[in-house]
PDB file of N, CA and C in Angstrom:
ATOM      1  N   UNK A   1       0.842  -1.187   0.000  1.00  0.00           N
ATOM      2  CA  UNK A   1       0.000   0.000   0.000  1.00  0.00           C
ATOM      3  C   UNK A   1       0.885   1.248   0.000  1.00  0.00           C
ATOM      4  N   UNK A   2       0.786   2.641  -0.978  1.00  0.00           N
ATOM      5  CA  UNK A   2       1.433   3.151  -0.863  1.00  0.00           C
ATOM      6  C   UNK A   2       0.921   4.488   0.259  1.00  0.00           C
ATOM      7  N   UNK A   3       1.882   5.224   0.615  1.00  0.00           N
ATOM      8  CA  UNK A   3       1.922   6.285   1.528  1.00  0.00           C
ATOM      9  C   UNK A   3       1.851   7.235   1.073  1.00  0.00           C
ATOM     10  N   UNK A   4       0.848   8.114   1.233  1.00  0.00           N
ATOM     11  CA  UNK A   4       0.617   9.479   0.736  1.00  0.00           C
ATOM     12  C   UNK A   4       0.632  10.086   1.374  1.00  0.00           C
ATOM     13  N   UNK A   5       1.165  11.632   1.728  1.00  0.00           N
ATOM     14  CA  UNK A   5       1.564  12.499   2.622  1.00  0.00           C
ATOM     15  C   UNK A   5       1.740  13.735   1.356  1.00  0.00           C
ATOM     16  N   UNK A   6       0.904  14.870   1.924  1.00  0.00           N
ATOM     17  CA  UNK A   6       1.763  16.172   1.682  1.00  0.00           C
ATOM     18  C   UNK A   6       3.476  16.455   1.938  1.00  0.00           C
ATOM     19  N   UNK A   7       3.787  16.790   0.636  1.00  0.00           N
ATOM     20  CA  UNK A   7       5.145  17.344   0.520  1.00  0.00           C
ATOM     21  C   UNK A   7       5.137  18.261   1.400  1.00  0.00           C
ATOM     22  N   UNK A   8       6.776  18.607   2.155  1.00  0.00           N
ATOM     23  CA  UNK A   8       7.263  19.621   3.193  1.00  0.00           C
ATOM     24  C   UNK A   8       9.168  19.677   2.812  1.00  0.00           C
ATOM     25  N   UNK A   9       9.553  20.432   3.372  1.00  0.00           N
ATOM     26  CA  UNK A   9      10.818  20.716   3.263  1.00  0.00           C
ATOM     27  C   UNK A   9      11.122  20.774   1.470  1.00  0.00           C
ATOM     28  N   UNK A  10      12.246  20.168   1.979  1.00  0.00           N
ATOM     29  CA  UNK A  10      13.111  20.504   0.324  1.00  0.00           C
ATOM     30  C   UNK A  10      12.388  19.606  -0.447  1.00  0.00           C
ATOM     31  N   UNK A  11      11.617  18.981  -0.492  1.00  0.00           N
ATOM     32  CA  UNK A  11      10.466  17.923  -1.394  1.00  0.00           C
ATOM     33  C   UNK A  11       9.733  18.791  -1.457  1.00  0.00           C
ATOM     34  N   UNK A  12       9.082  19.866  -0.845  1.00  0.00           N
ATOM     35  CA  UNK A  12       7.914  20.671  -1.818  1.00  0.00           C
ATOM     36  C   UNK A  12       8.837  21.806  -2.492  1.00  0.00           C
ATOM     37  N   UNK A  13       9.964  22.242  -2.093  1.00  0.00           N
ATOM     38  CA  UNK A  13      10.833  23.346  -2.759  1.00  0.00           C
ATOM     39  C   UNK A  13      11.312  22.991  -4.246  1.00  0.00           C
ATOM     40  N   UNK A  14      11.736  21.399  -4.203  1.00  0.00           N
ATOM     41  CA  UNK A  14      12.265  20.977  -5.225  1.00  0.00           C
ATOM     42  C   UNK A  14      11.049  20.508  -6.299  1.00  0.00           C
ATOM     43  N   UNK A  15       9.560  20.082  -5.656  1.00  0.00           N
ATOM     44  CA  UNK A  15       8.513  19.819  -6.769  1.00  0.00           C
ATOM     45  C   UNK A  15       8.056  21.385  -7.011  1.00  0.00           C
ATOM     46  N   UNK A  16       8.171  22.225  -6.012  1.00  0.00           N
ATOM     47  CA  UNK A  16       7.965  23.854  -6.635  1.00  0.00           C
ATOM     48  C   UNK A  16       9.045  24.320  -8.025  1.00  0.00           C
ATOM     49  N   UNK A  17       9.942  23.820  -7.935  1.00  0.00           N
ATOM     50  CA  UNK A  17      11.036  24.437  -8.590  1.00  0.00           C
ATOM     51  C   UNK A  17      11.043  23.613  -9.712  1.00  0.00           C
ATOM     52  N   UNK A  18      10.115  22.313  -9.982  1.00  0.00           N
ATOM     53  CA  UNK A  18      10.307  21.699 -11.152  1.00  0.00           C
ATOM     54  C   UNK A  18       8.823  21.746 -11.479  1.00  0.00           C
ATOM     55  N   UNK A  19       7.840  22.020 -11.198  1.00  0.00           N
ATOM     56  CA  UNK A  19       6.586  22.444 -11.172  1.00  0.00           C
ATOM     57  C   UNK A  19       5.565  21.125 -11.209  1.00  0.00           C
ATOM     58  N   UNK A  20       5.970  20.370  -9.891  1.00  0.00           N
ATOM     59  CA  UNK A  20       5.299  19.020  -9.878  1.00  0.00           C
ATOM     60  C   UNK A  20       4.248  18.915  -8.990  1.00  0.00           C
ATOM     61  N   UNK A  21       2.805  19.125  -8.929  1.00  0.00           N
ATOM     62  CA  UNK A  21       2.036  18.853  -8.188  1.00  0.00           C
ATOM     63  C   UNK A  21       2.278  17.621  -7.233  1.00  0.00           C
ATOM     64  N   UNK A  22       3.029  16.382  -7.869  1.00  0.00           N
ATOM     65  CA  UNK A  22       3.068  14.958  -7.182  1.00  0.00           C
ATOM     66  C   UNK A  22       4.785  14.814  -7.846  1.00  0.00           C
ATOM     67  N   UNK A  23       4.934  13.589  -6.634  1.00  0.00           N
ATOM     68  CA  UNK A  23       6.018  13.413  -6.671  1.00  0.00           C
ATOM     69  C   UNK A  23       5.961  11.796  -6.272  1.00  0.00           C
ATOM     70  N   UNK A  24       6.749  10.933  -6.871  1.00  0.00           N
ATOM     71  CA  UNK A  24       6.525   9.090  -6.138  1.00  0.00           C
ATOM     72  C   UNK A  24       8.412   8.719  -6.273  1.00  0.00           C
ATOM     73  N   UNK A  25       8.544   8.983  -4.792  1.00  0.00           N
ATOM     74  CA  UNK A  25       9.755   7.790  -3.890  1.00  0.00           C
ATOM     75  C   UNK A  25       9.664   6.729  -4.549  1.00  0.00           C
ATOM     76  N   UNK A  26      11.381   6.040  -4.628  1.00  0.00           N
ATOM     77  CA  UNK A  26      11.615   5.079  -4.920  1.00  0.00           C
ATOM     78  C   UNK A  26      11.293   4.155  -3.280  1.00  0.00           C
ATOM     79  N   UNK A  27      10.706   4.508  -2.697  1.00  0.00           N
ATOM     80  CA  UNK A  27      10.301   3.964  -1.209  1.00  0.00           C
ATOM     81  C   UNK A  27       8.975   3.848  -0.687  1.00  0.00           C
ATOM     82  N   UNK A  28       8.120   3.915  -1.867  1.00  0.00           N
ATOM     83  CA  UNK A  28       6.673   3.462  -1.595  1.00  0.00           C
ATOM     84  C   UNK A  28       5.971   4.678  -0.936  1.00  0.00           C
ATOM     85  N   UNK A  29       6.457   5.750  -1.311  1.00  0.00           N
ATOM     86  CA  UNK A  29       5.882   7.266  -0.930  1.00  0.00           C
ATOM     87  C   UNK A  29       5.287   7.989  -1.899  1.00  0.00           C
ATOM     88  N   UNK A  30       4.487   8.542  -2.062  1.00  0.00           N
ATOM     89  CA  UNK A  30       3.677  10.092  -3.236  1.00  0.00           C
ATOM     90  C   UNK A  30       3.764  11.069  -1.934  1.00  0.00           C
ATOM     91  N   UNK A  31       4.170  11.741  -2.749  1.00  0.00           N
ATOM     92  CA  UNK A  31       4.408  13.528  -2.099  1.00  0.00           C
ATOM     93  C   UNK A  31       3.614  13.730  -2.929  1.00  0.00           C
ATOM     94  N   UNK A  32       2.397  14.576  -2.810  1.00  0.00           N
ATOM     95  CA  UNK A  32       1.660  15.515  -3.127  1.00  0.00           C
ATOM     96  C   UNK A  32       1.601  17.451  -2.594  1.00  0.00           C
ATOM     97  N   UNK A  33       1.285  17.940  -3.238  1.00  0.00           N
ATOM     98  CA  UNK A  33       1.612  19.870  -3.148  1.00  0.00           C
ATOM     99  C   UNK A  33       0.268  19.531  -2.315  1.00  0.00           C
ATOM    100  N   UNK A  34       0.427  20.532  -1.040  1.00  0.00           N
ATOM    101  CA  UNK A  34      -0.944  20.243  -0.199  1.00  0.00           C
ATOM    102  C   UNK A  34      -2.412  21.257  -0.697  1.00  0.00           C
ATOM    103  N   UNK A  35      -1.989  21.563  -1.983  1.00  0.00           N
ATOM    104  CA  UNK A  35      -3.149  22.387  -2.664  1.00  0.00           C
ATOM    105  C   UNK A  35      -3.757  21.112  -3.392  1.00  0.00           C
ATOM    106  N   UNK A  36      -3.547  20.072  -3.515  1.00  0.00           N
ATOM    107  CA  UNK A  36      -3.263  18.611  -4.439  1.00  0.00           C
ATOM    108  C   UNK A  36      -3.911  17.611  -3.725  1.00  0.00           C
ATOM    109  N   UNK A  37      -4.248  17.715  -2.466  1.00  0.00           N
ATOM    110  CA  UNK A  37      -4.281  15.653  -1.844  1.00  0.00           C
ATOM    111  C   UNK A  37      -5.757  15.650  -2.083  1.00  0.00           C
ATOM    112  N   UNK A  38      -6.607  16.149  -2.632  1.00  0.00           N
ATOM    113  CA  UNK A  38      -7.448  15.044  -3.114  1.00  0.00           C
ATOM    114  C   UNK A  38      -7.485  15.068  -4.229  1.00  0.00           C
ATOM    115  N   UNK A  39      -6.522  15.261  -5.434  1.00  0.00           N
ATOM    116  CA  UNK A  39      -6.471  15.031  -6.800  1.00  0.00           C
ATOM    117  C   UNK A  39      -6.748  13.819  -7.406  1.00  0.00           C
ATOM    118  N   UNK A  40      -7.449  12.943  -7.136  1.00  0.00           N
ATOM    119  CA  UNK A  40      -7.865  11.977  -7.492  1.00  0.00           C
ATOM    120  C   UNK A  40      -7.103  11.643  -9.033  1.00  0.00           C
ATOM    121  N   UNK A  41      -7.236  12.032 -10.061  1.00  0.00           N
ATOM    122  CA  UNK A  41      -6.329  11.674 -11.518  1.00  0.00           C
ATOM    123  C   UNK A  41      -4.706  11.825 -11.223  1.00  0.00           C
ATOM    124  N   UNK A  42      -4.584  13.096 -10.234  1.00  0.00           N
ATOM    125  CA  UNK A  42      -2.783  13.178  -9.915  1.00  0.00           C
ATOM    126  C   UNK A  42      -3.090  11.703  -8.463  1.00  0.00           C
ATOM    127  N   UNK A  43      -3.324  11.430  -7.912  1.00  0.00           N
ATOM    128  CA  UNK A  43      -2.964  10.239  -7.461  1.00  0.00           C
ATOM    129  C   UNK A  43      -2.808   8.895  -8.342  1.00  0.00           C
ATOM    130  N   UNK A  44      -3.899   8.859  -9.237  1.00  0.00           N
ATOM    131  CA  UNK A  44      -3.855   7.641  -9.803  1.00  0.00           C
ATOM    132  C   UNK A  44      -2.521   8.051 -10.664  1.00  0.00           C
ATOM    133  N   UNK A  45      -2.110   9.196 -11.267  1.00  0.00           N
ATOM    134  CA  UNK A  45      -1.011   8.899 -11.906  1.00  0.00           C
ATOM    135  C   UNK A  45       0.326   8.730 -11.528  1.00  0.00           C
ATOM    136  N   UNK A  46       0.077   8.664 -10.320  1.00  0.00           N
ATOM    137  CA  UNK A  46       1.501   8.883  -8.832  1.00  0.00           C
ATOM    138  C   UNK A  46       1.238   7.108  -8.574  1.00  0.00           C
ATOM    139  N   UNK A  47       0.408   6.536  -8.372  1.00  0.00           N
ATOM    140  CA  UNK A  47       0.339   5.397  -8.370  1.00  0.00           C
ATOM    141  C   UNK A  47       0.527   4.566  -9.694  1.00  0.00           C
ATOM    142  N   UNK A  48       0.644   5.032 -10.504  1.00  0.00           N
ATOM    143  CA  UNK A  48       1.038   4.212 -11.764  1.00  0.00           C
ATOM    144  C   UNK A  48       2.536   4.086 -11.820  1.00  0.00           C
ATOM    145  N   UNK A  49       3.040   5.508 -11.247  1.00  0.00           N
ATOM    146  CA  UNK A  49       4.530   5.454 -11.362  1.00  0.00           C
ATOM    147  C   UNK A  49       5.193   4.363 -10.290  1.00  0.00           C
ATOM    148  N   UNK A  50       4.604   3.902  -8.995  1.00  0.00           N
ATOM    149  CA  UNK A  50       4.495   2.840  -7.875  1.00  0.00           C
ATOM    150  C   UNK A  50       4.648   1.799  -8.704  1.00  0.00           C
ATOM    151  N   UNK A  51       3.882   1.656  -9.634  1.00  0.00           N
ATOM    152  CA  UNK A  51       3.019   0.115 -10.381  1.00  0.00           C
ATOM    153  C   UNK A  51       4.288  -0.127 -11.286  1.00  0.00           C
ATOM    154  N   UNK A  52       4.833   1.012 -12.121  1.00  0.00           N
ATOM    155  CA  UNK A  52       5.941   0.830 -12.853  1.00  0.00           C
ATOM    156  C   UNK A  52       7.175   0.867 -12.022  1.00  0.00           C
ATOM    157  N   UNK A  53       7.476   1.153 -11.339  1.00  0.00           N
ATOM    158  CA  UNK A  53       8.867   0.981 -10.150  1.00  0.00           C
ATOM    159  C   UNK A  53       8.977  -0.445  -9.631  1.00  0.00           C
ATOM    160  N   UNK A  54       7.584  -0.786  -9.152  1.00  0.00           N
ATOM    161  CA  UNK A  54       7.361  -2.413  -8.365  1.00  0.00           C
ATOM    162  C   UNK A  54       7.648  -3.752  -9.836  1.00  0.00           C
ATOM    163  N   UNK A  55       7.208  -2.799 -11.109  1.00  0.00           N
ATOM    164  CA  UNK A  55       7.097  -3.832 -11.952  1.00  0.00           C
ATOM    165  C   UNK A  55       8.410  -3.927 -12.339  1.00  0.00           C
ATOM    166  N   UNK A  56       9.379  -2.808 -12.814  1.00  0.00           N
ATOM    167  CA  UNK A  56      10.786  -2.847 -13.659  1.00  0.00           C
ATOM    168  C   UNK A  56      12.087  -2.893 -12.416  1.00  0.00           C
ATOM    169  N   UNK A  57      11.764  -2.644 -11.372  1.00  0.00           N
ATOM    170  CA  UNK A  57      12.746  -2.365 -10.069  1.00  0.00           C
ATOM    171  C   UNK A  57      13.156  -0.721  -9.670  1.00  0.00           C
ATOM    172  N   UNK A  58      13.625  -0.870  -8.944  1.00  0.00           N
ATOM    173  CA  UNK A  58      14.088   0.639  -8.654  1.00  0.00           C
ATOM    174  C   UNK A  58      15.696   1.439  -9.954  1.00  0.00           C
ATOM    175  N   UNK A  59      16.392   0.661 -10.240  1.00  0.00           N
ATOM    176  CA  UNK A  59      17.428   0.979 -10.155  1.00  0.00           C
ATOM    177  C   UNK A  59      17.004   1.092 -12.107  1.00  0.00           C
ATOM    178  N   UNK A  60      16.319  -0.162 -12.248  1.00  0.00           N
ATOM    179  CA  UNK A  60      15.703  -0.364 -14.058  1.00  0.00           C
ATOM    180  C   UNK A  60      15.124   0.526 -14.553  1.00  0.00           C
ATOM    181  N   UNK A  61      14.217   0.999 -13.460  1.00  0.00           N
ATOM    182  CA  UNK A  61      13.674   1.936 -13.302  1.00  0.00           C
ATOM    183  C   UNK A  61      13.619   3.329 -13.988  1.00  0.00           C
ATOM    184  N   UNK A  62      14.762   3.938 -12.887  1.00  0.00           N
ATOM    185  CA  UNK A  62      16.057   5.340 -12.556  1.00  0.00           C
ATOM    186  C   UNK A  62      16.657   5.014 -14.261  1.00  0.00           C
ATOM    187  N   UNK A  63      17.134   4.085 -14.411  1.00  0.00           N
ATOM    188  CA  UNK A  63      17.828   4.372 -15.900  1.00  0.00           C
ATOM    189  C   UNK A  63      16.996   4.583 -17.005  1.00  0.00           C
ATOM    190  N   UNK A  64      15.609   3.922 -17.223  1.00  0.00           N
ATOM    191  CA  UNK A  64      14.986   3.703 -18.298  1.00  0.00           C
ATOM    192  C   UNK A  64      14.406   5.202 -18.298  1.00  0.00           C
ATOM    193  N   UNK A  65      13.749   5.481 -16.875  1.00  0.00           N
ATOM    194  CA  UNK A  65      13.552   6.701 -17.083  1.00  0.00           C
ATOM    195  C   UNK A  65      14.139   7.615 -17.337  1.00  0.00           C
ATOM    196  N   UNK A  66      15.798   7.903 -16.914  1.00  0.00           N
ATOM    197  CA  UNK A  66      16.107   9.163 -17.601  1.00  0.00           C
ATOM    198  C   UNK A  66      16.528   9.121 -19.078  1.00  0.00           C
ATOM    199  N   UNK A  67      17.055   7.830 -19.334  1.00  0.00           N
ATOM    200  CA  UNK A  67      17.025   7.749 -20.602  1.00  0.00           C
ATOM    201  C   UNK A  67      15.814   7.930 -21.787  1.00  0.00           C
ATOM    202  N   UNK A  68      14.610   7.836 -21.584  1.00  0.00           N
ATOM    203  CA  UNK A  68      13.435   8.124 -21.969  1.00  0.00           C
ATOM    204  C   UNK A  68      13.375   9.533 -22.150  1.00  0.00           C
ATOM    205  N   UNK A  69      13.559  10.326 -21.218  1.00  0.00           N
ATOM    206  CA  UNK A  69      13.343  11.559 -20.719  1.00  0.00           C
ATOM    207  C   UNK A  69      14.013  12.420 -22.063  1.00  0.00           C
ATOM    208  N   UNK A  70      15.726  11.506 -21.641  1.00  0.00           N
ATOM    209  CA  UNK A  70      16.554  12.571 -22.534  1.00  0.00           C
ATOM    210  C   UNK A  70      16.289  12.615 -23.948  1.00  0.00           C
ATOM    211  N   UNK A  71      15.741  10.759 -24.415  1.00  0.00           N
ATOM    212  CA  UNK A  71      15.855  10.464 -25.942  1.00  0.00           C
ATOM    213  C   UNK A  71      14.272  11.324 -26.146  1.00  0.00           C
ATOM    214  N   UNK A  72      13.144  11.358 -25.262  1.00  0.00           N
ATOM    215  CA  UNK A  72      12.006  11.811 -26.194  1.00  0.00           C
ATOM    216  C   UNK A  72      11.594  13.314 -25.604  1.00  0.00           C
ATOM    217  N   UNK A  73      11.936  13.269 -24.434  1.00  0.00           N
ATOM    218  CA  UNK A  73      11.747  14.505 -23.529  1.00  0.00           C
ATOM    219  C   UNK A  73      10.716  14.402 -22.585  1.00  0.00           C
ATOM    220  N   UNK A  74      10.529  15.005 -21.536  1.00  0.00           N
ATOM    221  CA  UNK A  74       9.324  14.327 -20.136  1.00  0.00           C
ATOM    222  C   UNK A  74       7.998  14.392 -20.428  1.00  0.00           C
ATOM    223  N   UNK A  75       7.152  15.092 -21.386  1.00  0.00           N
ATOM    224  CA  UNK A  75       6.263  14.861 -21.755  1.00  0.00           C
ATOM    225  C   UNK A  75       5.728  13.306 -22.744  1.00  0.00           C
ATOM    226  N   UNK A  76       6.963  13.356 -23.744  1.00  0.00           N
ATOM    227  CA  UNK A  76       6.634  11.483 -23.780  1.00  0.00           C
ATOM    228  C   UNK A  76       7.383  10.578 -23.904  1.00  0.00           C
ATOM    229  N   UNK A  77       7.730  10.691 -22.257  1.00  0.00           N
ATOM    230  CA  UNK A  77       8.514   9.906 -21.571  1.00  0.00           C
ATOM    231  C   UNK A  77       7.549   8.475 -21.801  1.00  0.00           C
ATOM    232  N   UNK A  78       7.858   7.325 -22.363  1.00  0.00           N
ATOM    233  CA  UNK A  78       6.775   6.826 -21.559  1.00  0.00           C
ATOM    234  C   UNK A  78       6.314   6.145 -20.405  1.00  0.00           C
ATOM    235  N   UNK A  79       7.054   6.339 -19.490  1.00  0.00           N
ATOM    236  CA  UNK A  79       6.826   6.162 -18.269  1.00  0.00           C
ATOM    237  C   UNK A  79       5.303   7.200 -17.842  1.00  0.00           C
ATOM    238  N   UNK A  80       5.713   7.930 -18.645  1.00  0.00           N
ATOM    239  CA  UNK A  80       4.693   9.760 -18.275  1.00  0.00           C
ATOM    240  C   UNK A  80       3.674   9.370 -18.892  1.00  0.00           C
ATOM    241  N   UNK A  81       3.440   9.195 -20.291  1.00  0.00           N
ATOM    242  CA  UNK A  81       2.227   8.564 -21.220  1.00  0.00           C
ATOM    243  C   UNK A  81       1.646   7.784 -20.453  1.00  0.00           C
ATOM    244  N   UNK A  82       2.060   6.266 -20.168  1.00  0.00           N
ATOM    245  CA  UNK A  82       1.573   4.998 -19.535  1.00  0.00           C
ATOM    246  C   UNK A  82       1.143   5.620 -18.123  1.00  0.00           C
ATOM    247  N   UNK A  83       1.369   6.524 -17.069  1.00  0.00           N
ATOM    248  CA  UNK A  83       0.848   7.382 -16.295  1.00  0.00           C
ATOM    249  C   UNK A  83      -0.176   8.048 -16.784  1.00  0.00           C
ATOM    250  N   UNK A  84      -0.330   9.057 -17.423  1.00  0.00           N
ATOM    251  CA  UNK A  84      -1.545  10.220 -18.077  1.00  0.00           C
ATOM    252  C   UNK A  84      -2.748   8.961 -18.037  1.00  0.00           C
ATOM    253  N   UNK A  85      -2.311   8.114 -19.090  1.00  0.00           N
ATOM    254  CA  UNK A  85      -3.297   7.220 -19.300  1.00  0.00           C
ATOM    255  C   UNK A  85      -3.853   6.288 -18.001  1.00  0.00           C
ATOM    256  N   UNK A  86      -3.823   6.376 -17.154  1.00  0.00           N
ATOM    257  CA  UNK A  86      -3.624   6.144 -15.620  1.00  0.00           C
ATOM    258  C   UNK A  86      -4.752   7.010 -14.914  1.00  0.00           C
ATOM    259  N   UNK A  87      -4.571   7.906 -15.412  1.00  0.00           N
ATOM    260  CA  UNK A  87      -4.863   9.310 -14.654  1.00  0.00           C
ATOM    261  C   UNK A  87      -6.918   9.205 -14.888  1.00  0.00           C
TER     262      UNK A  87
END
């Protein structure tokens, strides 16, 4: 089951500064912006990113994603797509 908690400290500074309503730990956590916790579509898509971490591993993860990121860019990442569609 994952843990949802409003973001605080340098986790809401750093999703402020990258402009992330939600945020999902490689540790079974969603940080959500506390203007955010009942976003119902931004949870389900914070939980998809859970679903894809538990499914590829943590570390398979971290690589596929930034490599995704860099080759298509974060909008279609598809880690991000397979999320939206989540949502």
């Amino acid at each position: 089951m994952a843990n949802i908690k409003p973001c605080s400290g340098l986790i809401k500074w750093y999703m402020g500064r990258m402009g992330f309503k939600g945020w999902t730990s490689f540790w079974n956590t969603i940080y959500l912006h506390p203007d955010h916790l009942d976003d119902k579509p931004l949870i389900r898509h914070e939980l998809k990113h859970l679903e894809q971490i538990e499914r590829d591993g943590r570390l398979k993860f971290a690589i596929k994603y930034l490599y995704y990121t860099v080759r298509y860019g974060y909008w279609d990442n598809p880690y991000e797509v397979e999320a939206r569609e989540a949502e």
